[in-house]
N, C-alpha and C. Protein backbone atom coordinates (compact mmCIF):
# COMPACT_ATOMS: atom_id res chain seq x y z
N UNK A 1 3.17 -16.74 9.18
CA UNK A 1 3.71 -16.48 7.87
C UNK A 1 4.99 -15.64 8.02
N UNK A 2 6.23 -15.86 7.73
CA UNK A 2 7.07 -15.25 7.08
C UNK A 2 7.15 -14.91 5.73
N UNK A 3 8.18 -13.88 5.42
CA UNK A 3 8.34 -12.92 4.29
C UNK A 3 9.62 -12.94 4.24
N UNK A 4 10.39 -12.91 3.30
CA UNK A 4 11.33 -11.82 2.58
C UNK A 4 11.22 -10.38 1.82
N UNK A 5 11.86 -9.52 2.27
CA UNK A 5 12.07 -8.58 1.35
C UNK A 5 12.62 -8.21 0.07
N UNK A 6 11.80 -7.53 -0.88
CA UNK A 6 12.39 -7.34 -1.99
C UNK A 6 13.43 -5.93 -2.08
N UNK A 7 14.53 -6.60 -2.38
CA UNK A 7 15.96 -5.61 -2.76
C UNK A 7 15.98 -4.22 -3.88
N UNK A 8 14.28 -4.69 -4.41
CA UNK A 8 14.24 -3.42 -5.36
C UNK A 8 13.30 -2.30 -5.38
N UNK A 9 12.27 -2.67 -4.48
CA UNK A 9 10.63 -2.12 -4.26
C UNK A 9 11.01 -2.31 -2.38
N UNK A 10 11.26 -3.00 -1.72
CA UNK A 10 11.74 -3.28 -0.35
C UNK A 10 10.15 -3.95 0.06
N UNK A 11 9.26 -3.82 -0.54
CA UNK A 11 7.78 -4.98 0.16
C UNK A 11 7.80 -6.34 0.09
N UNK A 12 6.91 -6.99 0.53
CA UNK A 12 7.42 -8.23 0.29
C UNK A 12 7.79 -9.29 -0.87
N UNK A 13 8.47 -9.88 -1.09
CA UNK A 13 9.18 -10.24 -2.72
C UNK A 13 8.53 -12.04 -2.48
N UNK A 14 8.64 -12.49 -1.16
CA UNK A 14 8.34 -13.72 -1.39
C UNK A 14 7.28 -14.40 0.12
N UNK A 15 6.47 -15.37 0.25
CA UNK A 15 6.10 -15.61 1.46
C UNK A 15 6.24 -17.07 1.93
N UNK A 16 6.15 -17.07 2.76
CA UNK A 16 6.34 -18.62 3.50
C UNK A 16 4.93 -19.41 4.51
N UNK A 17 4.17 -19.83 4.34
CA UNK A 17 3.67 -20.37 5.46
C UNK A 17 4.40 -21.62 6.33
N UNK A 18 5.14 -22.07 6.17
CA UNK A 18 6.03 -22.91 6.58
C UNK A 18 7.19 -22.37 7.25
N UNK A 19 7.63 -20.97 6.97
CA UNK A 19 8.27 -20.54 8.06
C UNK A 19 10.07 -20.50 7.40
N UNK A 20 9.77 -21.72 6.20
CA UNK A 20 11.03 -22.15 5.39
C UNK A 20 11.28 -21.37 3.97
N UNK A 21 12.66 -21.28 3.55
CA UNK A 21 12.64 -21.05 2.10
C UNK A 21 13.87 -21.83 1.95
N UNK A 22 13.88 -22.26 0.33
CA UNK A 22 14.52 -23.22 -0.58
C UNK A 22 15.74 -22.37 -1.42
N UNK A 23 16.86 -22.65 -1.07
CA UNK A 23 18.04 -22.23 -2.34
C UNK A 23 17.29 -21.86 -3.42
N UNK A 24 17.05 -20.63 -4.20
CA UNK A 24 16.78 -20.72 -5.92
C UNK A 24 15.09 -20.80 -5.72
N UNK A 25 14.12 -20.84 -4.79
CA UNK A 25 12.95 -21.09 -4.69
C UNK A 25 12.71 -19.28 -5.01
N UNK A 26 11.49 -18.98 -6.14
CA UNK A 26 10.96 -18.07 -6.61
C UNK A 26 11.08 -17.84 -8.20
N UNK A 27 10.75 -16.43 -8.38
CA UNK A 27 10.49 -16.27 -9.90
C UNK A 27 11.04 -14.76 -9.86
N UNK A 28 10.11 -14.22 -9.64
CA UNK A 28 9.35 -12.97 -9.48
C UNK A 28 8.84 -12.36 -8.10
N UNK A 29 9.59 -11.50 -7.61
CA UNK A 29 8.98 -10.78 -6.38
C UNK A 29 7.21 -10.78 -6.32
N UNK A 30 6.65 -11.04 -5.65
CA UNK A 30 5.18 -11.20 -5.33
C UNK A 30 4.96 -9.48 -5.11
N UNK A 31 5.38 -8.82 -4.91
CA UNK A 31 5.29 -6.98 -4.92
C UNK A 31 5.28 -6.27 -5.86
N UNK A 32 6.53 -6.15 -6.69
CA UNK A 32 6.91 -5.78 -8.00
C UNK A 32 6.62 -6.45 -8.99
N UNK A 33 7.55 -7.52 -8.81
CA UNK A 33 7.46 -8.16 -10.24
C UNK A 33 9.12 -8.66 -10.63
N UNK A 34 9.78 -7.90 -10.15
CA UNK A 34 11.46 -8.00 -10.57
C UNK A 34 11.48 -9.30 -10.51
N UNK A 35 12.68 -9.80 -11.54
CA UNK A 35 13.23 -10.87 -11.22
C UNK A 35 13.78 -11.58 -10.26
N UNK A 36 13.74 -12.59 -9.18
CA UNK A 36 14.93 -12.63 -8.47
C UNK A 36 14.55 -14.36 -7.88
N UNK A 37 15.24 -14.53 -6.72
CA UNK A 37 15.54 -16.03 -6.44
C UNK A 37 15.88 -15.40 -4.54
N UNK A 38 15.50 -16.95 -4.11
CA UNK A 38 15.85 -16.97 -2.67
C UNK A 38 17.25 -17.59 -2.71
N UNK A 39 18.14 -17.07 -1.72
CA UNK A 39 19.35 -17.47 -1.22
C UNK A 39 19.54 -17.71 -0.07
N UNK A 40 20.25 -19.57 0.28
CA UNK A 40 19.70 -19.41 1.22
C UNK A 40 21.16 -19.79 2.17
N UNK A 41 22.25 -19.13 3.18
CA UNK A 41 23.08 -19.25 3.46
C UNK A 41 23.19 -20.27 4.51
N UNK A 42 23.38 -21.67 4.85
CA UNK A 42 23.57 -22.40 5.94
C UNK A 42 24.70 -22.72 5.77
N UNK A 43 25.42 -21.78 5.67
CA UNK A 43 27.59 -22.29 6.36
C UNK A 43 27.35 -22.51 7.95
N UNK A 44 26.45 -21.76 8.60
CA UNK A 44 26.77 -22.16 9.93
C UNK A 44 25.07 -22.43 10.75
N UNK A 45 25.03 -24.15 10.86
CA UNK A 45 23.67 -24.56 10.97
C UNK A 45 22.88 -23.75 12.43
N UNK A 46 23.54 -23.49 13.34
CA UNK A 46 22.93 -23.09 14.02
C UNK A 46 22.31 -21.38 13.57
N UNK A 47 22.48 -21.09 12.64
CA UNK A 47 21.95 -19.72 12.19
C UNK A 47 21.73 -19.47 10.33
N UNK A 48 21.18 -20.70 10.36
CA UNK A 48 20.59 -20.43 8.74
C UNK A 48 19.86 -19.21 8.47
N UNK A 49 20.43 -18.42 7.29
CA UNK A 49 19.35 -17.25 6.83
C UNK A 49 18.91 -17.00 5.75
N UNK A 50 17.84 -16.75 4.96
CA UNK A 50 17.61 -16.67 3.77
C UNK A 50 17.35 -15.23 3.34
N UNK A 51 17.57 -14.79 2.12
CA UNK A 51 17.32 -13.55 1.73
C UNK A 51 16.49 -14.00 0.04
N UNK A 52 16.26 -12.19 -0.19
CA UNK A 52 16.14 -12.53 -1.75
C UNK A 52 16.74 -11.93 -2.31
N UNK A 53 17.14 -12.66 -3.50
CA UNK A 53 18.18 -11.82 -4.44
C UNK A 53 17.34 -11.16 -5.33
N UNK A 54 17.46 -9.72 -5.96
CA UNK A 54 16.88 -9.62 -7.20
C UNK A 54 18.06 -10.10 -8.29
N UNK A 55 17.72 -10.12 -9.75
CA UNK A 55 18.57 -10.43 -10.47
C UNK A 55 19.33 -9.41 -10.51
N UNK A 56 20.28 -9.80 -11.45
CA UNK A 56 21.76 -8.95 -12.10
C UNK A 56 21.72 -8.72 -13.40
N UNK A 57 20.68 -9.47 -14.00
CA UNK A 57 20.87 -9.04 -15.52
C UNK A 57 20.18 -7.13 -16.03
N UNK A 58 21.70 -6.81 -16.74
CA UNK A 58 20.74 -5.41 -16.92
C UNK A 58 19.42 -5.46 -17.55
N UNK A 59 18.90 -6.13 -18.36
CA UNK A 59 18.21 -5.85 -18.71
C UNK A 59 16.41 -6.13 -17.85
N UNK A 60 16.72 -6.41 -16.71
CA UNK A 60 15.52 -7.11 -15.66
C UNK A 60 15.34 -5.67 -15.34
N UNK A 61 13.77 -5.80 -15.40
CA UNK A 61 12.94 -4.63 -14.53
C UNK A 61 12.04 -5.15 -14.03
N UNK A 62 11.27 -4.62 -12.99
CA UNK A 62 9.70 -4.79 -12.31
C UNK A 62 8.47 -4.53 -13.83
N UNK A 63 7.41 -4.58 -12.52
CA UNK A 63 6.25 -4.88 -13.48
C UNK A 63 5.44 -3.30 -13.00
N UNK A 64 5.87 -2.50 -12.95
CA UNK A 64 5.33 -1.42 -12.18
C UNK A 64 5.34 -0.05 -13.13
N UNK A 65 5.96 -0.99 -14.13
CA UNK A 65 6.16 0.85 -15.15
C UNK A 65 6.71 1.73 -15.54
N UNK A 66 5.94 2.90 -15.37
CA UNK A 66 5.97 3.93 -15.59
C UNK A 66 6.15 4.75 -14.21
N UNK A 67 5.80 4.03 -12.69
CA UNK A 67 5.68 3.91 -11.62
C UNK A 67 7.21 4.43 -11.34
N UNK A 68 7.92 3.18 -11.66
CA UNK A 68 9.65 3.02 -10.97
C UNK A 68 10.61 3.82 -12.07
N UNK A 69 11.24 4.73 -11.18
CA UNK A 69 12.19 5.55 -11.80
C UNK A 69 13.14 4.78 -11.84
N UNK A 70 13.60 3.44 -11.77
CA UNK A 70 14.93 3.02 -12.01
C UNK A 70 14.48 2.02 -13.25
N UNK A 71 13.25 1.33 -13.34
CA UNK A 71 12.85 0.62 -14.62
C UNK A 71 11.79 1.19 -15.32
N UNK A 72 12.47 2.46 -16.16
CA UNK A 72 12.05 2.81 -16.83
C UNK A 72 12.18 3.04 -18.23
């Protein structure tokens, strides 16, 4: 199993048993909750990498509360 990290909580935001992730594949960090999407950069095939984005919209928070001092 691979993982990505989440950009807002830093645990894991998404998982893979396949080892793969998809342009735009996700919802919701599997940790938090934040909004976000996989990105997945292959300009140069011998070193494809994927990350996760959280979103940009101000108004996106996690699902954590009262918990997270930044979505509060």
């Amino acid at each position: 199993m691979i993982a990505l990290s989440c950009d807002h909580c830093g645990d894991d935001a998404i998982t893979s048993e396949s080892h793969e992730f998809s342009d735009g594949q996700g919802d919701r960090c599997e940790s938090c909750g934040f909004p976000g999407t996989v990105s997945v950069d292959d300009a140069d095939p011998e070193e494809v990498s994927a990350y996760w984005r959280i979103s940009d919209d101000v108004e996106a928070r996690c699902q954590r509360g009262q918990v997270c001092e930044e979505c509060r």
